[in-house]
C-alpha atoms as a PDB file:
ATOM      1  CA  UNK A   1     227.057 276.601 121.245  1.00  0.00           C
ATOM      2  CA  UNK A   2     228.238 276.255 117.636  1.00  0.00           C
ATOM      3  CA  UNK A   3     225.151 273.953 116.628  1.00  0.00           C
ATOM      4  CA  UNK A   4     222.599 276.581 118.231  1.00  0.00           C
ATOM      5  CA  UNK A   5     224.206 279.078 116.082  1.00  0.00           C
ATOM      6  CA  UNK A   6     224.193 276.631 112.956  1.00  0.00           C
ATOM      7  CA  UNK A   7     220.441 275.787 113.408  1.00  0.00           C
ATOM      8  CA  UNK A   8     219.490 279.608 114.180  1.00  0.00           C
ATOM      9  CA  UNK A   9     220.846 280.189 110.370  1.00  0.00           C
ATOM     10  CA  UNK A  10     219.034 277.963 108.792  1.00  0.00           C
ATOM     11  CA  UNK A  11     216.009 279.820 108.523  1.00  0.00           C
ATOM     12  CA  UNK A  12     214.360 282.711 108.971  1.00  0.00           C
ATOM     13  CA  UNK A  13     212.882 282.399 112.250  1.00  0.00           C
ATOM     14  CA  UNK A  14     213.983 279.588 114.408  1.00  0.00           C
ATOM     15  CA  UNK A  15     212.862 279.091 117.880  1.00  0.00           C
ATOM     16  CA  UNK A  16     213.812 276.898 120.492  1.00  0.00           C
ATOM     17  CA  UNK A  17     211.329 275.957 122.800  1.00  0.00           C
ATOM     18  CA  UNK A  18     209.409 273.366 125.339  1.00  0.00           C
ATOM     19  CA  UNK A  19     206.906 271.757 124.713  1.00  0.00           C
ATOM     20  CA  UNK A  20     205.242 272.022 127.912  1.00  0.00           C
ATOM     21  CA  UNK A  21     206.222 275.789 128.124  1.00  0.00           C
ATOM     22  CA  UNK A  22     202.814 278.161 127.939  1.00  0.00           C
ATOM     23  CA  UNK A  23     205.239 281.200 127.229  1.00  0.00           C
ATOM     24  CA  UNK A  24     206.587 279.017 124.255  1.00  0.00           C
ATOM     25  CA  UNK A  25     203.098 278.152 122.729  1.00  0.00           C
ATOM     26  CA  UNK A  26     202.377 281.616 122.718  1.00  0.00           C
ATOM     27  CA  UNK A  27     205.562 282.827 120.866  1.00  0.00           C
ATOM     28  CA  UNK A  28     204.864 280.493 118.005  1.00  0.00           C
ATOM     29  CA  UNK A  29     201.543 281.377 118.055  1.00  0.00           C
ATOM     30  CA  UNK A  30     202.420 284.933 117.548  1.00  0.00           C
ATOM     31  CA  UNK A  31     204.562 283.659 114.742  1.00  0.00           C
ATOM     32  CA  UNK A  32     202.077 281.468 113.056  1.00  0.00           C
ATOM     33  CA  UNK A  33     199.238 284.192 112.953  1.00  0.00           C
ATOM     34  CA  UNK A  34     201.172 286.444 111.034  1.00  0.00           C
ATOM     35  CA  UNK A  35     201.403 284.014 108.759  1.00  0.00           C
ATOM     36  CA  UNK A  36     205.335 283.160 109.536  1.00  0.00           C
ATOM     37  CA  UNK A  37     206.656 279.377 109.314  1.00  0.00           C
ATOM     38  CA  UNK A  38     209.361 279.251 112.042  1.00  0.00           C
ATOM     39  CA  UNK A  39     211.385 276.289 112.483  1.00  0.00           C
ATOM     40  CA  UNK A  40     210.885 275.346 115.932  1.00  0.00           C
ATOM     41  CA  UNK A  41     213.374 272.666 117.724  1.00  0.00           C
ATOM     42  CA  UNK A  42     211.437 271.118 121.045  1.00  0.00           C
ATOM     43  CA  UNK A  43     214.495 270.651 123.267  1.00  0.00           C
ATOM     44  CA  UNK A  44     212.721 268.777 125.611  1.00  0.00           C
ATOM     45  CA  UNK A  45     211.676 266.209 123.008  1.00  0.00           C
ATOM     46  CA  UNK A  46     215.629 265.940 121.157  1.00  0.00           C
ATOM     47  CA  UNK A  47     217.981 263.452 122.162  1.00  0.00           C
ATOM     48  CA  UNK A  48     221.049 266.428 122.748  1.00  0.00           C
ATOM     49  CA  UNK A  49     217.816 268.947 124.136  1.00  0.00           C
ATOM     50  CA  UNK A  50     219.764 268.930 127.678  1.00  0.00           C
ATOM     51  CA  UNK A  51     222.970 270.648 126.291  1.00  0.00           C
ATOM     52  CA  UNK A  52     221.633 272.669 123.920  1.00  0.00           C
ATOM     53  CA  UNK A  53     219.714 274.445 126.600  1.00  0.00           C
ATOM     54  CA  UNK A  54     222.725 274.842 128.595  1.00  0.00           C
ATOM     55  CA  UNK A  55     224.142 276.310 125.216  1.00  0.00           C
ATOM     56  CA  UNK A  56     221.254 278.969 125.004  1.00  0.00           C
ATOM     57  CA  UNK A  57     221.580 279.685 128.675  1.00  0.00           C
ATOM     58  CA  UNK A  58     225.411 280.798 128.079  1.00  0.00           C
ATOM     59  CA  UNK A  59     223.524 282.969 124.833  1.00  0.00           C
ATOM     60  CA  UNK A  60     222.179 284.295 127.337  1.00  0.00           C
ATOM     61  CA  UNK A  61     218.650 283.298 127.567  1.00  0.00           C
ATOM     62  CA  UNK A  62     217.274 283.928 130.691  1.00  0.00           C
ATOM     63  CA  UNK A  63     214.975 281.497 131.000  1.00  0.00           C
ATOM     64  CA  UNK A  64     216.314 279.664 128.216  1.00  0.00           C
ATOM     65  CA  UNK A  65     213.165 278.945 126.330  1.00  0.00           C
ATOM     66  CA  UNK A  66     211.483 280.504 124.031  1.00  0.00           C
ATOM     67  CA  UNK A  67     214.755 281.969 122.424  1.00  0.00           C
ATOM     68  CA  UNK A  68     213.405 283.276 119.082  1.00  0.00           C
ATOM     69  CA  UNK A  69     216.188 283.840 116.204  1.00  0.00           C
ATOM     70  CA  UNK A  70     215.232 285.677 113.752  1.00  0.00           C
ATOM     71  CA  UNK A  71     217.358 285.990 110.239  1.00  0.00           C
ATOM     72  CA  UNK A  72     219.979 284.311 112.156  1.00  0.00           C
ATOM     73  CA  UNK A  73     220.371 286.846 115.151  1.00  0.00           C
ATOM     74  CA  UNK A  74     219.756 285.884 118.836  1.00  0.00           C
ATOM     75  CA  UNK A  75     216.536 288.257 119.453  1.00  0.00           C
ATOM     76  CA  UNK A  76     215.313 287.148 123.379  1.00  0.00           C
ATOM     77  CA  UNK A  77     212.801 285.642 124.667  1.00  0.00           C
ATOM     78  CA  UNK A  78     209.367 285.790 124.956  1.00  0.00           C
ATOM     79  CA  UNK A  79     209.292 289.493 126.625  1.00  0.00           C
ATOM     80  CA  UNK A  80     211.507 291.178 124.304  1.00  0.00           C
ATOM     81  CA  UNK A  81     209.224 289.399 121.294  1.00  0.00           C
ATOM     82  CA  UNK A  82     206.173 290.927 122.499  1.00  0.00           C
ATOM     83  CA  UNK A  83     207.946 294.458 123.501  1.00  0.00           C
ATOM     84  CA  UNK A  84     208.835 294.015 119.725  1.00  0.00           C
ATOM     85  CA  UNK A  85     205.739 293.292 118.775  1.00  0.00           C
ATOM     86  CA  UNK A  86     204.178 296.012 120.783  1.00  0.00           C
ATOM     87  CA  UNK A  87     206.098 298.697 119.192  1.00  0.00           C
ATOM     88  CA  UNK A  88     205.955 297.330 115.631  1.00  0.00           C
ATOM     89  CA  UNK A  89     209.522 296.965 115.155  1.00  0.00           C
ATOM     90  CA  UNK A  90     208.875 292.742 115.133  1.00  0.00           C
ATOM     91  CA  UNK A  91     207.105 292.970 111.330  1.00  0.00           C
ATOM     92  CA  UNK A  92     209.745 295.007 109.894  1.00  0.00           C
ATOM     93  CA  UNK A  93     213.200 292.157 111.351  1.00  0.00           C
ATOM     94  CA  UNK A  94     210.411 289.508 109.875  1.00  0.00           C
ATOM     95  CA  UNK A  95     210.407 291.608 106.324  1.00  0.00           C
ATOM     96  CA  UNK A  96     214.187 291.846 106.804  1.00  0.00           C
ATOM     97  CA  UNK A  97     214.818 288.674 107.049  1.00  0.00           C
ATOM     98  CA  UNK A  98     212.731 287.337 104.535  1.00  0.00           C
ATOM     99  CA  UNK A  99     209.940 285.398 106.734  1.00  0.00           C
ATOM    100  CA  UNK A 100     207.304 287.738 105.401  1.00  0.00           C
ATOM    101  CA  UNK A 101     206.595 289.174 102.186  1.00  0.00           C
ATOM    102  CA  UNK A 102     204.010 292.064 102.687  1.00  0.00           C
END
């Protein structure tokens, strides 16, 4: 769990995804269109991907991918993304943390 917390800080927006996951392509998508560089990690596709999904499950990522991190912080998944996104909160932790500039 210590490494998913040391990769989450070390930038702005870090996600954690698969990268056969539809719900995943979407969140970085999301990401990428407002003009946001996350750094993504494709557990499936990493040689320690199985235990750092069991690390994100005990985060409590329910399912455990997409887990978006943003400015370091454990924010959900891809429903509570999009509820942020919804209700314009999402721009503002993006300002925040320094992943967007206007």
């Amino acid at each position: 769990m210590d490494s998913i917390v040391k990769l989450a800080s070390q930038k702005a927006v870090v996600i954690f995804s698969k990268s056969s996951c539809c719900m995943c392509h979407a969140i970085k998508r999301l990401f990428y269109e407002q003009g946001v560089s996350p750094m993504i990690y494709e557990i499936d596709q990493i040689p320690n991907g199985k235990e750092m999904e069991w690390a994100l499950i005990r985060l409590g990522c329910n399912p455990s991918v997409p887990a978006v991190f943003i400015g370091g912080n454990f924010v959900g998944s891809a429903s509570t993304v999009m509820t942020l996104q919804i209700n314009g909160s999402l721009k503002k932790m993006l300002k925040d943390a320094g992943a967007l500039w206007l």
